[in-house]
C-alpha atoms as a PDB file:
ATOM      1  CA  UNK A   1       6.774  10.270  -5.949  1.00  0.00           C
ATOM      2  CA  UNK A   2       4.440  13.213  -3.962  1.00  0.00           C
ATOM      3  CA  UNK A   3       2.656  13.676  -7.646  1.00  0.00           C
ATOM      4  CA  UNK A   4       1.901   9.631  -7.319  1.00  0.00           C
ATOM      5  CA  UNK A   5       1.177   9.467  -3.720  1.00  0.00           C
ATOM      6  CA  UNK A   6      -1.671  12.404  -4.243  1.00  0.00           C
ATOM      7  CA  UNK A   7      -3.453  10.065  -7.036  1.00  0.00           C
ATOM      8  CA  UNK A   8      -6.972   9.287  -6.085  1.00  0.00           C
ATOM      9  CA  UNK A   9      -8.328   8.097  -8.653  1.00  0.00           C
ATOM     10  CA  UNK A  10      -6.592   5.733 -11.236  1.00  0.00           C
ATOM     11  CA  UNK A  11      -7.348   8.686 -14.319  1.00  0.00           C
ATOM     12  CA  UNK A  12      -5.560  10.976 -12.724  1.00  0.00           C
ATOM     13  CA  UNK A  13      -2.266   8.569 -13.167  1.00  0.00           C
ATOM     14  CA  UNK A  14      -2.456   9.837 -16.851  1.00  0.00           C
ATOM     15  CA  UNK A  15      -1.844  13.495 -15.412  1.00  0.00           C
ATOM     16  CA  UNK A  16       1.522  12.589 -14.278  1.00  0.00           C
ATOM     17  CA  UNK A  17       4.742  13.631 -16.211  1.00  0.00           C
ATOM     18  CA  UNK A  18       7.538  11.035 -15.836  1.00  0.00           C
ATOM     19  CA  UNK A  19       9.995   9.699 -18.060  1.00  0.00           C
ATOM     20  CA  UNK A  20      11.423   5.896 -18.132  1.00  0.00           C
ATOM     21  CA  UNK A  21      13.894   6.560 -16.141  1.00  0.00           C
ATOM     22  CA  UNK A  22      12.267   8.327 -13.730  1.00  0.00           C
ATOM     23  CA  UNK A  23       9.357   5.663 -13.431  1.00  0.00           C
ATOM     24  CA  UNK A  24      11.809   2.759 -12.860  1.00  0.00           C
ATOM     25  CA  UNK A  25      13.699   4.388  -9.986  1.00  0.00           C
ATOM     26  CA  UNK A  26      10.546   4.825  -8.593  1.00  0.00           C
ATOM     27  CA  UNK A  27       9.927   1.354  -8.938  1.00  0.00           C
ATOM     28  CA  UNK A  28      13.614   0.573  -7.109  1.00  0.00           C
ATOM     29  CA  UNK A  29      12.783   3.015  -4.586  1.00  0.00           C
ATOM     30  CA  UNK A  30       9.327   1.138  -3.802  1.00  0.00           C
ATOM     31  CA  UNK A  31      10.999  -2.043  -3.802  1.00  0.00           C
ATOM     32  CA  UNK A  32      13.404  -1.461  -1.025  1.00  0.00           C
ATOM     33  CA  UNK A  33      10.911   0.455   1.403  1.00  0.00           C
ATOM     34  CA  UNK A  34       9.143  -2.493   1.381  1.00  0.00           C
ATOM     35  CA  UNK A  35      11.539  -4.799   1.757  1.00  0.00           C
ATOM     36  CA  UNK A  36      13.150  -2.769   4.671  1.00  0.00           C
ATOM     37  CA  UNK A  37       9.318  -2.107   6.205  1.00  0.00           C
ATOM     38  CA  UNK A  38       7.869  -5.648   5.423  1.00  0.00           C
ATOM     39  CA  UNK A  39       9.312  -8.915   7.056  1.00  0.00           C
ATOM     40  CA  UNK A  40      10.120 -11.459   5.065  1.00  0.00           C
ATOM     41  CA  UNK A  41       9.245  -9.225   1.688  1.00  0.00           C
ATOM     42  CA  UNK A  42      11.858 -11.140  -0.619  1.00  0.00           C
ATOM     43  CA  UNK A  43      12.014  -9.550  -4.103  1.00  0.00           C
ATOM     44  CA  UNK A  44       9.114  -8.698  -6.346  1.00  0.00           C
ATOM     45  CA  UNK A  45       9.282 -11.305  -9.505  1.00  0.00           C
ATOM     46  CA  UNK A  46       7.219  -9.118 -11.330  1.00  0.00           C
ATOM     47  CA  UNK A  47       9.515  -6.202 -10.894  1.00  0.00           C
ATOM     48  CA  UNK A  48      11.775  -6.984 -14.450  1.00  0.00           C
ATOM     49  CA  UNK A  49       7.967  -7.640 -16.197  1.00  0.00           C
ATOM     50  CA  UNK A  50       7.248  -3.493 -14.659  1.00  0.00           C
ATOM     51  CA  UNK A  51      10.412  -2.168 -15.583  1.00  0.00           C
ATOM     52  CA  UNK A  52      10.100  -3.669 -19.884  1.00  0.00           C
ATOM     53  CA  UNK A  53       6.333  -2.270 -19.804  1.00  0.00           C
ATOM     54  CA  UNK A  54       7.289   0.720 -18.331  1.00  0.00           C
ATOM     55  CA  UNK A  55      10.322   1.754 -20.977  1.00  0.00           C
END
């Protein structure tokens, strides 16, 4: 997640190493900071489409 966060420049997304399953815990992980940090966030619909592209 500090590799991500450091990204300035969408090419340099390419440059980070991260397998499936660590890509979709981030992904679970972003979805429940912003539901905790965001009133009234519900749940992300297009979470399950991120998680099949991202296998």
């Amino acid at each position: 997640m500090a590799e991500l966060l450091q990204v300035r420049q969408p090419g340099e997304l390419s440059e980070i190493n991260a397998n499936a399953e660590a890509r979709r815990k981030i992904l679970d992980l972003m979805e429940v900071y912003y539901s905790l940090h965001v009133q009234d966030f519900g749940n992300m619909r297009t979470l399950p489409i991120l998680k099949e592209i991202m296998r």
